[in-house]
N, C-alpha and C. Protein backbone atom coordinates (compact mmCIF):
# COMPACT_ATOMS: atom_id res chain seq x y z
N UNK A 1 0.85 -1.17 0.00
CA UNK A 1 0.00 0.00 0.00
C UNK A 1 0.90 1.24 0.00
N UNK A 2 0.91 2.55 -1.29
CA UNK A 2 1.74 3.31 -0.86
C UNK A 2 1.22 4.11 0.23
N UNK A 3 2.22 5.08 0.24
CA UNK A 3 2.15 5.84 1.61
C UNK A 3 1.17 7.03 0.67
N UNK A 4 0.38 7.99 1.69
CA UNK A 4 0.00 8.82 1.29
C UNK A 4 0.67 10.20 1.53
N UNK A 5 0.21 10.97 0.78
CA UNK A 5 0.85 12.34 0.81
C UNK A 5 0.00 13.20 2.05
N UNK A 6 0.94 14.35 2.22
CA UNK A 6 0.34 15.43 3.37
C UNK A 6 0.05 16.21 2.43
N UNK A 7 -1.04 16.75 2.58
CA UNK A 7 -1.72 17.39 1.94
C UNK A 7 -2.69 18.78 2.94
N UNK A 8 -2.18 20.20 2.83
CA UNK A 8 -2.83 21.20 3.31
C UNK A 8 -3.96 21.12 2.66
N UNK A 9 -5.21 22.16 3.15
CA UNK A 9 -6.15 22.29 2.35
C UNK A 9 -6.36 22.47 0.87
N UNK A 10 -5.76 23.80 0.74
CA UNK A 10 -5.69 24.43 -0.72
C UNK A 10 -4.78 23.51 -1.44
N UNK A 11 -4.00 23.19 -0.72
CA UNK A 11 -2.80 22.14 -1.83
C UNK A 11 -3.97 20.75 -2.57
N UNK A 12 -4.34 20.45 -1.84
CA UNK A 12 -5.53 19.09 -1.73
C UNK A 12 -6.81 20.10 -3.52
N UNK A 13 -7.37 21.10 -2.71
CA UNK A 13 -8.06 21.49 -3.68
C UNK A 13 -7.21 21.70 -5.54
N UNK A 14 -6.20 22.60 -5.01
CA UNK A 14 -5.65 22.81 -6.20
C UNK A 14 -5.56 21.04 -7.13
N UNK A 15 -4.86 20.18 -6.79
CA UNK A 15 -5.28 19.11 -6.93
C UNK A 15 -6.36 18.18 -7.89
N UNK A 16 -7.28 18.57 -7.04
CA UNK A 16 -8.67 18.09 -7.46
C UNK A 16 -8.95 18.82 -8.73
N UNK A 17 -8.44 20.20 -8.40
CA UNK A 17 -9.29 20.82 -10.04
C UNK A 17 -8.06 20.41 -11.15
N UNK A 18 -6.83 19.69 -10.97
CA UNK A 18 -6.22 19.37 -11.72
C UNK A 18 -7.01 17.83 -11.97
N UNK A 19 -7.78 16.89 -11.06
CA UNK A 19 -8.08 16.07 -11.90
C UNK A 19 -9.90 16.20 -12.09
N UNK A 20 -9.96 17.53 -12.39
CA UNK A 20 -11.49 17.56 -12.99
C UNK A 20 -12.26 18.37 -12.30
N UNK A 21 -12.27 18.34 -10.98
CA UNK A 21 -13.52 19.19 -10.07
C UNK A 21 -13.26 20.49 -10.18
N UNK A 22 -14.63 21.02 -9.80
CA UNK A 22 -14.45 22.48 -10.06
C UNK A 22 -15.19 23.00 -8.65
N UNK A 23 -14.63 23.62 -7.86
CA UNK A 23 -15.57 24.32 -6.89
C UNK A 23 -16.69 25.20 -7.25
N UNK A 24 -17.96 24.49 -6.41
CA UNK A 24 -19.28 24.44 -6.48
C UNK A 24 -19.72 25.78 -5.55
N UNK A 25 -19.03 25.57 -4.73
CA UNK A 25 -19.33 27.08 -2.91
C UNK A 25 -18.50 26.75 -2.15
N UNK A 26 -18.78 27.37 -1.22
CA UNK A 26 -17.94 27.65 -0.21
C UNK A 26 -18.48 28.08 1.12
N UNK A 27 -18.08 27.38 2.53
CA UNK A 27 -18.96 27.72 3.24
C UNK A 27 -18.80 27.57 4.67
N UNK A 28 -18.18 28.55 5.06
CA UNK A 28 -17.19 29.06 6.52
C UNK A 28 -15.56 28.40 5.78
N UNK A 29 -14.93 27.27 6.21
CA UNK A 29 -13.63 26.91 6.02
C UNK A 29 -14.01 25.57 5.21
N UNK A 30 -15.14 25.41 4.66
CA UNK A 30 -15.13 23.95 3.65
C UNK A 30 -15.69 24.61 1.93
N UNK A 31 -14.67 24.17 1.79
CA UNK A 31 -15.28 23.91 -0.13
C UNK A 31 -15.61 22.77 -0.49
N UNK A 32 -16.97 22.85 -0.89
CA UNK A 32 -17.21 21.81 -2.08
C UNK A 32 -16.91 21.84 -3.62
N UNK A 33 -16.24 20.36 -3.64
CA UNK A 33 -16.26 20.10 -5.33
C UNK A 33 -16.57 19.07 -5.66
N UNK A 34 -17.38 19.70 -6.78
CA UNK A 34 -17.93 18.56 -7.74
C UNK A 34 -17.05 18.50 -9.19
N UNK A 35 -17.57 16.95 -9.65
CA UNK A 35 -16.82 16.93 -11.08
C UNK A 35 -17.60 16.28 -12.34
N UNK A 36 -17.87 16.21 -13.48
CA UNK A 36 -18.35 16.39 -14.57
C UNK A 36 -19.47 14.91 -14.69
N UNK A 37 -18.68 14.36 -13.70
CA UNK A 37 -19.42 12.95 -13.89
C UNK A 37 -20.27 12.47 -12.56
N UNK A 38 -20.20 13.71 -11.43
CA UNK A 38 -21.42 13.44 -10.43
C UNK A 38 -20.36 13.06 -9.26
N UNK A 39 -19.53 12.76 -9.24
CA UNK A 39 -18.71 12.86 -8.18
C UNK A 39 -18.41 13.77 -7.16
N UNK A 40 -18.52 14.06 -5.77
CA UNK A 40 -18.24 15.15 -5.03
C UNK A 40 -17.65 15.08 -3.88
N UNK A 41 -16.83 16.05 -3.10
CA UNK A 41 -16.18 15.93 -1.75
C UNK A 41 -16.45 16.86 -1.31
N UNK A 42 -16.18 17.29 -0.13
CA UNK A 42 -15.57 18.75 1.03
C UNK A 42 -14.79 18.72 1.23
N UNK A 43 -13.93 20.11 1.00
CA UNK A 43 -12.69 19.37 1.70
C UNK A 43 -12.51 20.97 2.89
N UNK A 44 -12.31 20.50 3.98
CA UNK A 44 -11.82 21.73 4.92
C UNK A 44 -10.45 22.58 4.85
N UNK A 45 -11.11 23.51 5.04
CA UNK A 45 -9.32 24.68 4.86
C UNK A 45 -9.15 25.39 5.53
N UNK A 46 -8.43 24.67 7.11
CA UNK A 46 -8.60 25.18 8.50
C UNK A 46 -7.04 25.96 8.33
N UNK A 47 -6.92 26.84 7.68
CA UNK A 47 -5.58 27.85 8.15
C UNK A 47 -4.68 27.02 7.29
N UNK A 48 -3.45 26.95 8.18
CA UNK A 48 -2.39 26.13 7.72
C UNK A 48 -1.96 24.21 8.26
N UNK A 49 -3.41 24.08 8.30
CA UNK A 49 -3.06 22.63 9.21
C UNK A 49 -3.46 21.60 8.11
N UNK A 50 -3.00 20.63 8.27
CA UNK A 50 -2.34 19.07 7.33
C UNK A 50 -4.24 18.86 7.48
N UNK A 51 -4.44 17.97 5.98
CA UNK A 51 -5.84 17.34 6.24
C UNK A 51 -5.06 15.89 7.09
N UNK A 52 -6.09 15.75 7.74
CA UNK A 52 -6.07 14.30 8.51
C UNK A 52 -5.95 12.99 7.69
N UNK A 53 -4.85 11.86 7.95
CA UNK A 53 -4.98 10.88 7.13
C UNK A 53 -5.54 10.38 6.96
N UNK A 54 -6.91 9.89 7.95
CA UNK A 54 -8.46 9.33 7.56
C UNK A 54 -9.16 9.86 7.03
N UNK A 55 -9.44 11.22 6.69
CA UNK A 55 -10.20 11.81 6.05
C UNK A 55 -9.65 11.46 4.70
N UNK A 56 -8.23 12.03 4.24
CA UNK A 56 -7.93 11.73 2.97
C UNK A 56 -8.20 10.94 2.09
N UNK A 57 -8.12 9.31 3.54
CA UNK A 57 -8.38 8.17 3.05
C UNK A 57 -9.56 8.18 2.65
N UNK A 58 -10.44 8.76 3.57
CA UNK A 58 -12.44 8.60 2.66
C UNK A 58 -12.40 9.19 1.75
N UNK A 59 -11.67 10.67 1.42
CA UNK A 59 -12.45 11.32 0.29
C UNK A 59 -11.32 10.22 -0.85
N UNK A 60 -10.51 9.79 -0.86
CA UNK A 60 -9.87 9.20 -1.83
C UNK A 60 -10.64 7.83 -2.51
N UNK A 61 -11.18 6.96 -1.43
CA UNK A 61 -11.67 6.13 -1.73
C UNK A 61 -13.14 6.34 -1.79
N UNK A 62 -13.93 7.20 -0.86
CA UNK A 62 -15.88 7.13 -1.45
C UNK A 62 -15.98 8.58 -2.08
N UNK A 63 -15.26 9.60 -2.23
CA UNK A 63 -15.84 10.26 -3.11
C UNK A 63 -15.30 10.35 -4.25
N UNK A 64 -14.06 9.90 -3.91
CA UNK A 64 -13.09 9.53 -5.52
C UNK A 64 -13.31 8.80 -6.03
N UNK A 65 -13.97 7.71 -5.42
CA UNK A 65 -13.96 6.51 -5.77
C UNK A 65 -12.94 5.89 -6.84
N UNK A 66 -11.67 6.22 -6.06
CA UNK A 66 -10.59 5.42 -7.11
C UNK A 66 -9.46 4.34 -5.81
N UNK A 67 -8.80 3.86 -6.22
CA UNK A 67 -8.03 3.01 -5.25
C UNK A 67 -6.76 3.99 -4.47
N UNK A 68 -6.14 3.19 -3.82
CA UNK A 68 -5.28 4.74 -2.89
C UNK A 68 -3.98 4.72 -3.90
N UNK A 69 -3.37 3.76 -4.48
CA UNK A 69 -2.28 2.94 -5.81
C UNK A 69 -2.88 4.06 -7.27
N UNK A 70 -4.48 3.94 -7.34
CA UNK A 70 -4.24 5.29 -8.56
C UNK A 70 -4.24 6.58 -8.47
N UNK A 71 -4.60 7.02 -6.69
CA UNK A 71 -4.54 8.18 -6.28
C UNK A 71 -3.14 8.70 -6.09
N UNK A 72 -2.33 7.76 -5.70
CA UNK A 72 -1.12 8.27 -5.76
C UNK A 72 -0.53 8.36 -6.92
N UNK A 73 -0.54 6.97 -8.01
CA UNK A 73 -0.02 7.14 -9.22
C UNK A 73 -0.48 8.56 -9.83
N UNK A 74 -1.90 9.41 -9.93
CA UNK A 74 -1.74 10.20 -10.58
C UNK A 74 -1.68 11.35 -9.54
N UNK A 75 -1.09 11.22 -8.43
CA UNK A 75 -0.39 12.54 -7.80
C UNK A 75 1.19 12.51 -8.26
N UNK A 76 1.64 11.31 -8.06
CA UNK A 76 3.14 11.32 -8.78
C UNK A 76 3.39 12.09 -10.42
N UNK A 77 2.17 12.01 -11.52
CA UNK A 77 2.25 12.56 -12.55
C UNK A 77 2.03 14.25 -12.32
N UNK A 78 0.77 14.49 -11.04
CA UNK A 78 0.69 16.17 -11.10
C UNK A 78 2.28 16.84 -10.39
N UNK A 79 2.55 16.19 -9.51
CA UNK A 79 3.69 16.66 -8.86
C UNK A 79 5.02 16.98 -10.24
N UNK A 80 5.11 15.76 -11.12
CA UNK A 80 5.92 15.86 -12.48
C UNK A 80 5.95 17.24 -13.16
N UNK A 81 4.47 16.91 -13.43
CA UNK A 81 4.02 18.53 -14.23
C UNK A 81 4.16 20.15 -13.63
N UNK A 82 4.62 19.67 -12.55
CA UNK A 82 4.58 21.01 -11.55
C UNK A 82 6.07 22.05 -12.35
């Protein structure tokens, strides 16, 4: 199982709209995004603090619904492109 990444809020969002979502609102310290095919998360953006590794883990696996092996594989390609 790889390891997962730390991920701040905005770092996490920026992210997401690299693989598709687009923020929907916004609402105190959570954004929602949705993406083209009905998929959606929250993700919180408490200041400068790390999202939690269980959380990551849910939105990676039930709102991503992708495995944690292709979540990382295509963070290894956005990190490339950086």
């Amino acid at each position: 199982m790889p390891k997962l990444p730390v991920f701040k809020g905005k770092e996490l969002i920026k992210f997401l709209e690299y693989l598709g979502f687009e923020v929907t609102r916004t609402k105190g310290s959570h954004w929602r995004l949705k993406s083209e095919d009905g998929r959606a998360t929250s993700v919180p953006v408490h200041g400068n603090k790390d999202i939690p590794k269980g959380l990551l883990r849910k939105i990676i696996r039930e709102d991503l619904e992708m495995s944690l092996e292709d979540f990382d594989a295509l963070y290894s390609k956005y990190r490339g492109n950086k």
